[in-house]
N, C-alpha and C. Protein backbone atom coordinates (compact mmCIF):
# COMPACT_ATOMS: atom_id res chain seq x y z
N UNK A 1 115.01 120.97 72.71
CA UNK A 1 113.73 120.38 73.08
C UNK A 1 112.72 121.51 73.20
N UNK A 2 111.34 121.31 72.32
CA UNK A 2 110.54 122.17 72.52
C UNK A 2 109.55 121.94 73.59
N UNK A 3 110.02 123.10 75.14
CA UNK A 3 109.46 122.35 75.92
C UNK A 3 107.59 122.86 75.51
N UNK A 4 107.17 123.76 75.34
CA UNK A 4 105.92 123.81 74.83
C UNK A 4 104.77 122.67 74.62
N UNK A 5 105.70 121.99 73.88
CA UNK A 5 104.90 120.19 73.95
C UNK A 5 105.24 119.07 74.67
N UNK A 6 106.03 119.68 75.75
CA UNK A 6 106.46 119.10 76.77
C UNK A 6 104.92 118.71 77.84
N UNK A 7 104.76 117.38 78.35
CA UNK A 7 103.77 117.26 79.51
C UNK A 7 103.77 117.55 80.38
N UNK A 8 103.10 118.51 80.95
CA UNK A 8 103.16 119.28 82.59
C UNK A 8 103.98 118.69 83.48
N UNK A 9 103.42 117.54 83.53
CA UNK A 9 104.22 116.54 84.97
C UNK A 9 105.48 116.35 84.23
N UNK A 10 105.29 116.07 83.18
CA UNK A 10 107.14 115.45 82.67
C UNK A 10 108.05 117.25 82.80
N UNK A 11 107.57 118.48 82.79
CA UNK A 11 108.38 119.12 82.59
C UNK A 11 108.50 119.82 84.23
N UNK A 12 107.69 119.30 85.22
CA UNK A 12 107.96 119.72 86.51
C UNK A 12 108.87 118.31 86.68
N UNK A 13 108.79 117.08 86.63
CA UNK A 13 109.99 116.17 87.10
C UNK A 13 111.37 116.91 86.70
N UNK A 14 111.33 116.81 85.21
CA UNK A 14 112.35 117.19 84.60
C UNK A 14 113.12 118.52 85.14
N UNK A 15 112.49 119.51 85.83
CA UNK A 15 113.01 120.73 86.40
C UNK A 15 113.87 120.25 87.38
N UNK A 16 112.92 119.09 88.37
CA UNK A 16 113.07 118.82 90.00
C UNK A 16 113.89 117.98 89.53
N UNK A 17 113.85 117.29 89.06
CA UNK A 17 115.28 116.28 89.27
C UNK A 17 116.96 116.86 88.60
N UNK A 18 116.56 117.83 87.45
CA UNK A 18 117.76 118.67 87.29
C UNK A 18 118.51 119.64 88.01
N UNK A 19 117.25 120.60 88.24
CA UNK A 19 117.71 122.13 88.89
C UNK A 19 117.98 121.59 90.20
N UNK A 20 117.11 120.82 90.64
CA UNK A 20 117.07 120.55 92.62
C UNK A 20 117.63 119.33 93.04
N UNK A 21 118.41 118.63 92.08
CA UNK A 21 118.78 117.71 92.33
C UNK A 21 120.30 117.64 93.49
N UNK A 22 120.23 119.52 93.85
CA UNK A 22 121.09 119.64 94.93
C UNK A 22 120.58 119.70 96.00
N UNK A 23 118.92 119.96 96.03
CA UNK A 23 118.37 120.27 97.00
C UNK A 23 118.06 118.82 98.09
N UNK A 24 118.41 118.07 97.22
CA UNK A 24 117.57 116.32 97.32
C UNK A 24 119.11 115.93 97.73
N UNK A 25 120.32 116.63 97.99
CA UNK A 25 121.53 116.32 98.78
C UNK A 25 121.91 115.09 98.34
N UNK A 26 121.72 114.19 97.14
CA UNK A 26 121.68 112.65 96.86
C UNK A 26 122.93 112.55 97.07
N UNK A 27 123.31 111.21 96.91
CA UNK A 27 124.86 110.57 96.94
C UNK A 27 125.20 110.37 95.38
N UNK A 28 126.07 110.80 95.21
CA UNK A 28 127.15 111.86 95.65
C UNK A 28 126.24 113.27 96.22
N UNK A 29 126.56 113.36 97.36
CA UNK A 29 126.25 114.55 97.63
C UNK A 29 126.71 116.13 97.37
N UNK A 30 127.30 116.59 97.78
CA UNK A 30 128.27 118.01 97.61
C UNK A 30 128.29 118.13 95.79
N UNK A 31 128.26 117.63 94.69
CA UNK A 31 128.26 117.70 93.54
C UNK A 31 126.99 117.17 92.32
N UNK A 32 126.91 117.86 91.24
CA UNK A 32 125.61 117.69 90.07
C UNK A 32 126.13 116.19 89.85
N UNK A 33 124.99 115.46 89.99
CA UNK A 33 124.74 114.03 89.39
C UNK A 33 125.53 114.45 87.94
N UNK A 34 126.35 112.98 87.82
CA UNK A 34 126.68 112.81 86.29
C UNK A 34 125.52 111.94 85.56
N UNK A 35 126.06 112.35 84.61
CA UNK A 35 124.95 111.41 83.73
C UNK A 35 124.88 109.69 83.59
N UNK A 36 126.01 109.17 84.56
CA UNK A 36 126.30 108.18 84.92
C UNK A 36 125.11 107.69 85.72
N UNK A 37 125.18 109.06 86.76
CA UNK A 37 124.04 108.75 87.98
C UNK A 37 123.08 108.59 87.89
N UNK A 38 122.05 108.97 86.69
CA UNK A 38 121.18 109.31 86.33
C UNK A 38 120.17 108.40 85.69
N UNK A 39 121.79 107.84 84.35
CA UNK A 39 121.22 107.26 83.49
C UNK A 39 121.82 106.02 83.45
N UNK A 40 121.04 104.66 82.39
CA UNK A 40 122.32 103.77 82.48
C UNK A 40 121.61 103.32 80.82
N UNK A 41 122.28 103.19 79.72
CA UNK A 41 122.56 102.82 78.90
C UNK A 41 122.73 101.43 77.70
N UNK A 42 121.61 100.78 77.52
CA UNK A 42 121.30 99.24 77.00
C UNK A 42 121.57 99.24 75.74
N UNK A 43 122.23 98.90 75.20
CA UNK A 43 121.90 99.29 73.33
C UNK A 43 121.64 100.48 72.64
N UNK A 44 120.00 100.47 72.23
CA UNK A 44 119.67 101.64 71.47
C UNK A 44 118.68 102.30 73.22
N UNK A 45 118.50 101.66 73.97
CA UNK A 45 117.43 101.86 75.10
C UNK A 45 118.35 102.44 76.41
N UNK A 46 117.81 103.54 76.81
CA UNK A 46 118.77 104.22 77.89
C UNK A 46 117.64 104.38 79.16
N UNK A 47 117.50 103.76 80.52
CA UNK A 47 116.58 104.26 81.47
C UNK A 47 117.18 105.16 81.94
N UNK A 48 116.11 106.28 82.31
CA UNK A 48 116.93 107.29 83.45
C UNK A 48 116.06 107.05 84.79
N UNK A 49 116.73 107.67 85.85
CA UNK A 49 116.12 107.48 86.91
C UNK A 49 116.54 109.11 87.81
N UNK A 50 115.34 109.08 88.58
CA UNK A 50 115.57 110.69 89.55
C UNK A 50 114.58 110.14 90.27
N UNK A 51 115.49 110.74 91.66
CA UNK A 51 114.34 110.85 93.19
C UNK A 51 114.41 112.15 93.88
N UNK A 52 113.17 112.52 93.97
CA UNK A 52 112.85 114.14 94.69
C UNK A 52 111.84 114.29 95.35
N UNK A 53 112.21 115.30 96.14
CA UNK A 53 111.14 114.98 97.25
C UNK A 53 109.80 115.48 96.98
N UNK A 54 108.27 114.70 97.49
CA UNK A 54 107.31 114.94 96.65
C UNK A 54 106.80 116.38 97.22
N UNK A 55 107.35 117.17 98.08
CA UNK A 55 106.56 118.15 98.50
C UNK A 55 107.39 119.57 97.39
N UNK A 56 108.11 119.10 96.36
CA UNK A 56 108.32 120.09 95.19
C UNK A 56 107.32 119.86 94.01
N UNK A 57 106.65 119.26 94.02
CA UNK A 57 105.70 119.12 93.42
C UNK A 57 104.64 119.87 93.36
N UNK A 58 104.11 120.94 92.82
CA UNK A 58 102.98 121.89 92.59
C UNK A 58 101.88 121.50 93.12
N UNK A 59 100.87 121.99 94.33
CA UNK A 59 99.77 121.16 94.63
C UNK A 59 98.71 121.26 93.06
N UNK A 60 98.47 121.63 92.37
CA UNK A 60 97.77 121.58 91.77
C UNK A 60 98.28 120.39 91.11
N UNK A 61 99.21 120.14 90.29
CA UNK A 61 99.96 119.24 89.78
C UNK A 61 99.50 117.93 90.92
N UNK A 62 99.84 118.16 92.04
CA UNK A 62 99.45 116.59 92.23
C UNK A 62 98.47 116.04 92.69
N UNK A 63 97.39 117.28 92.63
CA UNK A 63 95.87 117.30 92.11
C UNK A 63 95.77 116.24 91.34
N UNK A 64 95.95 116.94 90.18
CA UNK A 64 96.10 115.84 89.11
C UNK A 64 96.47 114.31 88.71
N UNK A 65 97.17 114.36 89.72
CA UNK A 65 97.86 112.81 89.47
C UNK A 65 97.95 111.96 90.72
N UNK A 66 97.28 112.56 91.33
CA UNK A 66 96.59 112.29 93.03
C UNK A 66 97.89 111.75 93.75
N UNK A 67 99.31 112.59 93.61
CA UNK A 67 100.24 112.58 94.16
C UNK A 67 100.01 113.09 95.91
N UNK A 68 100.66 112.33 96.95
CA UNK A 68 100.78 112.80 98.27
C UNK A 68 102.27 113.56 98.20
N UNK A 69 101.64 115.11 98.79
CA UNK A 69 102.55 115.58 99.15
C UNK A 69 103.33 115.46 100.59
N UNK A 70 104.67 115.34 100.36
CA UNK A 70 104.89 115.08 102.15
C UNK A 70 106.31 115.81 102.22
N UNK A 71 106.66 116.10 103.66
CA UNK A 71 108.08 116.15 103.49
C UNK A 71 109.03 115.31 104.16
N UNK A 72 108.85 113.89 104.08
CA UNK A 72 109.32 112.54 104.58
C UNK A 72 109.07 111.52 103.15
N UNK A 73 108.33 112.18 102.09
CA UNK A 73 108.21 111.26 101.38
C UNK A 73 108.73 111.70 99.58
N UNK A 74 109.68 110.78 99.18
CA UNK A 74 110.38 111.36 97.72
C UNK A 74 109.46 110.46 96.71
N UNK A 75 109.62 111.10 95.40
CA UNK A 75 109.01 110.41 94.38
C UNK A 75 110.28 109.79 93.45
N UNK A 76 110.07 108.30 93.18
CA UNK A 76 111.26 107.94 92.42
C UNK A 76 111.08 107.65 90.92
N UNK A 77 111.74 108.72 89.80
CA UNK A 77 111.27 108.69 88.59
C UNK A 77 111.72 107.95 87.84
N UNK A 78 111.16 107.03 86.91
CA UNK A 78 111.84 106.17 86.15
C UNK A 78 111.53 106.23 84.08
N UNK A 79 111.83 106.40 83.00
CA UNK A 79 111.49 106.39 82.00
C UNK A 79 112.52 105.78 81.32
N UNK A 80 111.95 105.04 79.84
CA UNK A 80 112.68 104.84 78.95
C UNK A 80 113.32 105.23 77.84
N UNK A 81 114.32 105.56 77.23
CA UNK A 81 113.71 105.73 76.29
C UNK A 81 114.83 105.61 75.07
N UNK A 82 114.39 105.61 73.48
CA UNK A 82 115.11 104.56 72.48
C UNK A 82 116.14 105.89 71.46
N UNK A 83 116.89 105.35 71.10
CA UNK A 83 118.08 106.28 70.11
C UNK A 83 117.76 105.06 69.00
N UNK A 84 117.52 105.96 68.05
CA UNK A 84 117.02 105.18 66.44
C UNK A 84 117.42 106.02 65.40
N UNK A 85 118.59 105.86 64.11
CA UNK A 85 118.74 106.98 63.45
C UNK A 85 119.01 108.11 63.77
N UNK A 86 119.74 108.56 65.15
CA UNK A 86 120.27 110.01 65.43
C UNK A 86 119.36 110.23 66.33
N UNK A 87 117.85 109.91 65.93
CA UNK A 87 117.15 110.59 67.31
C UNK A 87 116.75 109.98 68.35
N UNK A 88 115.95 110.37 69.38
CA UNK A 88 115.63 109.85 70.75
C UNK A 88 114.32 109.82 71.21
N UNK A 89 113.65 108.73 71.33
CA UNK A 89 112.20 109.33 71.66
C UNK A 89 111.66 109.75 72.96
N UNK A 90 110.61 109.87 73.13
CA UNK A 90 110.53 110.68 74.49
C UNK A 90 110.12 109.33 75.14
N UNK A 91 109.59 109.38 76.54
CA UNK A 91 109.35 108.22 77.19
C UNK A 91 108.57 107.03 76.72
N UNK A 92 108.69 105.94 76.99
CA UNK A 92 108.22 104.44 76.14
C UNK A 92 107.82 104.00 77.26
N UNK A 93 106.35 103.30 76.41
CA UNK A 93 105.66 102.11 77.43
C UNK A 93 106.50 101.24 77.92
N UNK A 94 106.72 101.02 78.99
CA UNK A 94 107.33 99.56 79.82
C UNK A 94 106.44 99.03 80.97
N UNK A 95 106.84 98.30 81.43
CA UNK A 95 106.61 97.36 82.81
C UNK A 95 107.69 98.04 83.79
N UNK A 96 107.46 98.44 84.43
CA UNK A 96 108.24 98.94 85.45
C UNK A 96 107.83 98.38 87.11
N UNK A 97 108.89 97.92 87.61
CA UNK A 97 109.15 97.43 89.22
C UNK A 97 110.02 97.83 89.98
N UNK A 98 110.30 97.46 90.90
CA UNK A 98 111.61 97.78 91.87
C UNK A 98 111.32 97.79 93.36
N UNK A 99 112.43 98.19 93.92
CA UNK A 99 112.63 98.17 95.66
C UNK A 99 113.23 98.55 95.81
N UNK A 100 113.45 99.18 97.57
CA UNK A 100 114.20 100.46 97.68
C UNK A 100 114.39 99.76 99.18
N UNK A 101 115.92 99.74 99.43
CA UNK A 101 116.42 98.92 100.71
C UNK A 101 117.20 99.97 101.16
N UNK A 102 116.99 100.14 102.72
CA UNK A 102 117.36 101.05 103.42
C UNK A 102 118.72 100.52 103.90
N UNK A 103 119.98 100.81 104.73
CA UNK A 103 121.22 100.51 104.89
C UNK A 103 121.01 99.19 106.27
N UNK A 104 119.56 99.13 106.80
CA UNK A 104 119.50 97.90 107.97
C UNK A 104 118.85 96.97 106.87
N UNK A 105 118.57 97.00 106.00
CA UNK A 105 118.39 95.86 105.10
C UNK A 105 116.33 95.98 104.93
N UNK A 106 116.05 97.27 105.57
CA UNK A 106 114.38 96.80 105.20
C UNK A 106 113.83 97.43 103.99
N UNK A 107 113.47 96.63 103.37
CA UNK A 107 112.82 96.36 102.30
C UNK A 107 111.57 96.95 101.42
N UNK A 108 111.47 98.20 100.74
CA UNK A 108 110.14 98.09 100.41
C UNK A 108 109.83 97.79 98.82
N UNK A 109 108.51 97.14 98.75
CA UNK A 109 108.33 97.26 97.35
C UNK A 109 107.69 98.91 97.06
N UNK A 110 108.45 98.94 95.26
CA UNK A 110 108.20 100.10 94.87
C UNK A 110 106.64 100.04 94.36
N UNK A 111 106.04 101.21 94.26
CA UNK A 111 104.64 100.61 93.68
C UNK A 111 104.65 101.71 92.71
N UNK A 112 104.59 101.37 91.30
CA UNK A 112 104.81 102.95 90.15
C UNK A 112 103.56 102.69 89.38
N UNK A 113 103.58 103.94 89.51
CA UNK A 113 102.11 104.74 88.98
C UNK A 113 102.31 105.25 87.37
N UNK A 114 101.76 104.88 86.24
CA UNK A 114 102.16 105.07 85.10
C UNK A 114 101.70 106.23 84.74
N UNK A 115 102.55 107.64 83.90
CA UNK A 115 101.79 108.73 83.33
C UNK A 115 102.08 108.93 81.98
N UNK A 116 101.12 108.91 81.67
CA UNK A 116 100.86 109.42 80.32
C UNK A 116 100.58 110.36 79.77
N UNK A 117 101.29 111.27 79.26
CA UNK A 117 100.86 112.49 78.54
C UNK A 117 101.29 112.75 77.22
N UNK A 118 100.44 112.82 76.07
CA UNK A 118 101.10 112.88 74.84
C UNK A 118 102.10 111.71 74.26
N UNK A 119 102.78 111.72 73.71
CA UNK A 119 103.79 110.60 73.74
C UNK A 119 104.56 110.41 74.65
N UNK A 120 104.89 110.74 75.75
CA UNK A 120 105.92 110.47 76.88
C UNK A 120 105.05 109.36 77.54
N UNK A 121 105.88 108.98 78.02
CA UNK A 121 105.16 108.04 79.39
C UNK A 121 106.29 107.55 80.05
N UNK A 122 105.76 107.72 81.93
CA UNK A 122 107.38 108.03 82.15
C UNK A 122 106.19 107.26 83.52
N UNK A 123 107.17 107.02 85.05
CA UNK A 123 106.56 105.68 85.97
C UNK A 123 106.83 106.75 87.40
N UNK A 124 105.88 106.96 88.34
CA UNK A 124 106.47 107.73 89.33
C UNK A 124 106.21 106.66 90.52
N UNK A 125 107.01 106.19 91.74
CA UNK A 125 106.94 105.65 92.88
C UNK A 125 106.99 106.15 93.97
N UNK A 126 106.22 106.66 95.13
CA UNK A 126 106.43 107.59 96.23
C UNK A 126 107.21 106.59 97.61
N UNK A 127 107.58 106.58 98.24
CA UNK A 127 108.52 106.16 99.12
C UNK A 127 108.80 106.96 100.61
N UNK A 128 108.18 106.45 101.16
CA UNK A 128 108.79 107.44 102.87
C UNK A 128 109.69 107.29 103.47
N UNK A 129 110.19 108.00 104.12
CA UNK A 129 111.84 107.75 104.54
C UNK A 129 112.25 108.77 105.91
N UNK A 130 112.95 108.73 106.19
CA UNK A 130 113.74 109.58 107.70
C UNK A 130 114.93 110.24 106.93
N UNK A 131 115.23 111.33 107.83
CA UNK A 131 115.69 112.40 107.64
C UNK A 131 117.56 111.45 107.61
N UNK A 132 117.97 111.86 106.23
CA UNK A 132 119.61 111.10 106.16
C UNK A 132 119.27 109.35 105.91
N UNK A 133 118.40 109.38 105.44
CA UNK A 133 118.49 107.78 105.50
C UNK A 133 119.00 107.45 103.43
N UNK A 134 119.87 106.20 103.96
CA UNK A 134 120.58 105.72 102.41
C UNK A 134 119.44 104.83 102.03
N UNK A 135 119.14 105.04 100.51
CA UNK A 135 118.42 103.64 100.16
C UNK A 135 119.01 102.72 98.87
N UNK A 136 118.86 102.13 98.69
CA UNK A 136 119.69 101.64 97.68
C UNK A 136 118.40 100.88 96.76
N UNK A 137 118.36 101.48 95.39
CA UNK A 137 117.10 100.99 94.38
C UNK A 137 117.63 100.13 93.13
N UNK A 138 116.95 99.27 93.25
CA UNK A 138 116.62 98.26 92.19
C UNK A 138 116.11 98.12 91.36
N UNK A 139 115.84 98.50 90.15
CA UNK A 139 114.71 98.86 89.09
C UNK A 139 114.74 97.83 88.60
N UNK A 140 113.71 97.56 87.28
CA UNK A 140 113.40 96.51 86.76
C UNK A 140 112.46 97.02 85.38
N UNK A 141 113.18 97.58 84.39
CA UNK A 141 112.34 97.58 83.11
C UNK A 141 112.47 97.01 82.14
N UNK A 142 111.10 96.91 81.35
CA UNK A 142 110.81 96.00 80.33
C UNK A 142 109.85 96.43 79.60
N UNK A 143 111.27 97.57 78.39
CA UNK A 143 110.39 97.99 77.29
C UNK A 143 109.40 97.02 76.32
N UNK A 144 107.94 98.11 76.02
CA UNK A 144 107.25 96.87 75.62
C UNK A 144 107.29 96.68 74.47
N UNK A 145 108.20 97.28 73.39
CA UNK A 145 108.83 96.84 72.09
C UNK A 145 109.88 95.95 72.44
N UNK A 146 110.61 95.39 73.87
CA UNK A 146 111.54 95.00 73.23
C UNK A 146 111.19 93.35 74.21
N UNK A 147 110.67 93.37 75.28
CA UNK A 147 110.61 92.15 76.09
C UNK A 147 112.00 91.93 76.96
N UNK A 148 113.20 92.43 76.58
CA UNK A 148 114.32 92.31 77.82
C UNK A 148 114.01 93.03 78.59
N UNK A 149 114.73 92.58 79.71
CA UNK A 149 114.67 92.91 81.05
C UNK A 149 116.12 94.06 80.99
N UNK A 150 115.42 95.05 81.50
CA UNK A 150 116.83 96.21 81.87
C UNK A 150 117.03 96.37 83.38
N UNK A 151 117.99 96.45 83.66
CA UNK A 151 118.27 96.24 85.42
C UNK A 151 119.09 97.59 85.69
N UNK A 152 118.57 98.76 86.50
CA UNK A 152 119.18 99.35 87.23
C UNK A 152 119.42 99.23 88.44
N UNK A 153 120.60 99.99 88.97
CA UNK A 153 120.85 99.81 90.81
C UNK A 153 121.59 101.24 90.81
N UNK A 154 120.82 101.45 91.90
CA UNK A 154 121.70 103.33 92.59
C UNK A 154 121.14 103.40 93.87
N UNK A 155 122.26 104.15 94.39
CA UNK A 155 122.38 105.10 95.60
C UNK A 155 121.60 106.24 95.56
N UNK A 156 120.73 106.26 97.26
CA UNK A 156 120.50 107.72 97.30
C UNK A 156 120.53 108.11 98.23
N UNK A 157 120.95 109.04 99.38
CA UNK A 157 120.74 109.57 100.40
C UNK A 157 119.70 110.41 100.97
N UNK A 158 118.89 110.22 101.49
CA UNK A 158 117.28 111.08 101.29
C UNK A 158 117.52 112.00 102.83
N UNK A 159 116.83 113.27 102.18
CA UNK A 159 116.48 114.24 103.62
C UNK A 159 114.96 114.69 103.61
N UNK A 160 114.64 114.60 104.76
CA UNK A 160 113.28 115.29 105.03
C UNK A 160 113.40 116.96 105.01
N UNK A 161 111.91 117.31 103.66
CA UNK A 161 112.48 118.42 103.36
C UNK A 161 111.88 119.64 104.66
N UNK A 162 112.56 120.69 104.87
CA UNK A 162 112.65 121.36 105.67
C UNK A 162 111.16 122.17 105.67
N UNK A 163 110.54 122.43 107.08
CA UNK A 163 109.21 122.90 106.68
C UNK A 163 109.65 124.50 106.64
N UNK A 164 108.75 125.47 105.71
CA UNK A 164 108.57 126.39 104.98
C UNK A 164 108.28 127.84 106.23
């Protein structure tokens, strides 16, 4: 991947949810997300999903995308995207939804913010939370080439990140 033509924000998610995805202690905790965890797999259409906390986020960067930085609050990433002939494209327009239920059963709706850069387009949702709290997410995409409904569900264990 040439990150060069990579989109700013897509190549700071892409860091934070890879490199720090130990830092974000998720469930499974103690070990690197598999690609199980990550991703889940429809046909030719694969969503991935990553949550990190929004205060790794570059302030300038979320300048830009009028992201709140916090350290109680994670960003939950969601994109699509299609395998056609060997290759893979980068993120695809969808409809994107979801909710994020804490282990006493409360409820929030997700609210995702669409970004666009270049051909990617990928959905970010910010979410506040307490220090060790489980949430359990529900996604809901609907690539807009294809009109099905793709359904993810995952675990995450969230920590408030440590002040500096």
């Amino acid at each position: 991947m040439n990150l060069r033509h990579f989109p700013r924000l897509a190549c700071v998610i892409l860091l934070l949810s890879s490199s720090l995805a130990w830092a974000q202690k998720e469930i499974p905790s103690a070990r690197e997300l598999d690609e199980s965890e990550r991703s889940k797999t429809f046909g030719s259409y694969t969503v991935h999903f990553s949550v990190f906390n929004s205060a790794f986020v570059p302030p300038a960067v979320a300048e830009i995308y009028q992201i709140n930085r916090a350290r109680n609050q994670v960003l939950v990433n969601i994109s699509v995207t299609q395998s056609k002939d060997g290759k893979t494209s980068l993120g695809l327009p969808a409809k994107v939804s979801g909710t994020a239920k804490n282990l006493i059963q409360q409820m929030q709706t997700l609210d995702f913010q669409t970004i666009s850069e270049g051909e990617a387009t990928y959905y970010i949702a910010p979410l506040k939370h307490t220090n060790e709290e489980v949430y359990n997410f529900a996604i809901q995409v609907i690539p807009e080439q294809s009109g099905t409904p793709l359904e993810v569900r995952f675990s995450r264990k969230l920590y408030v990140q440590e002040a500096e």
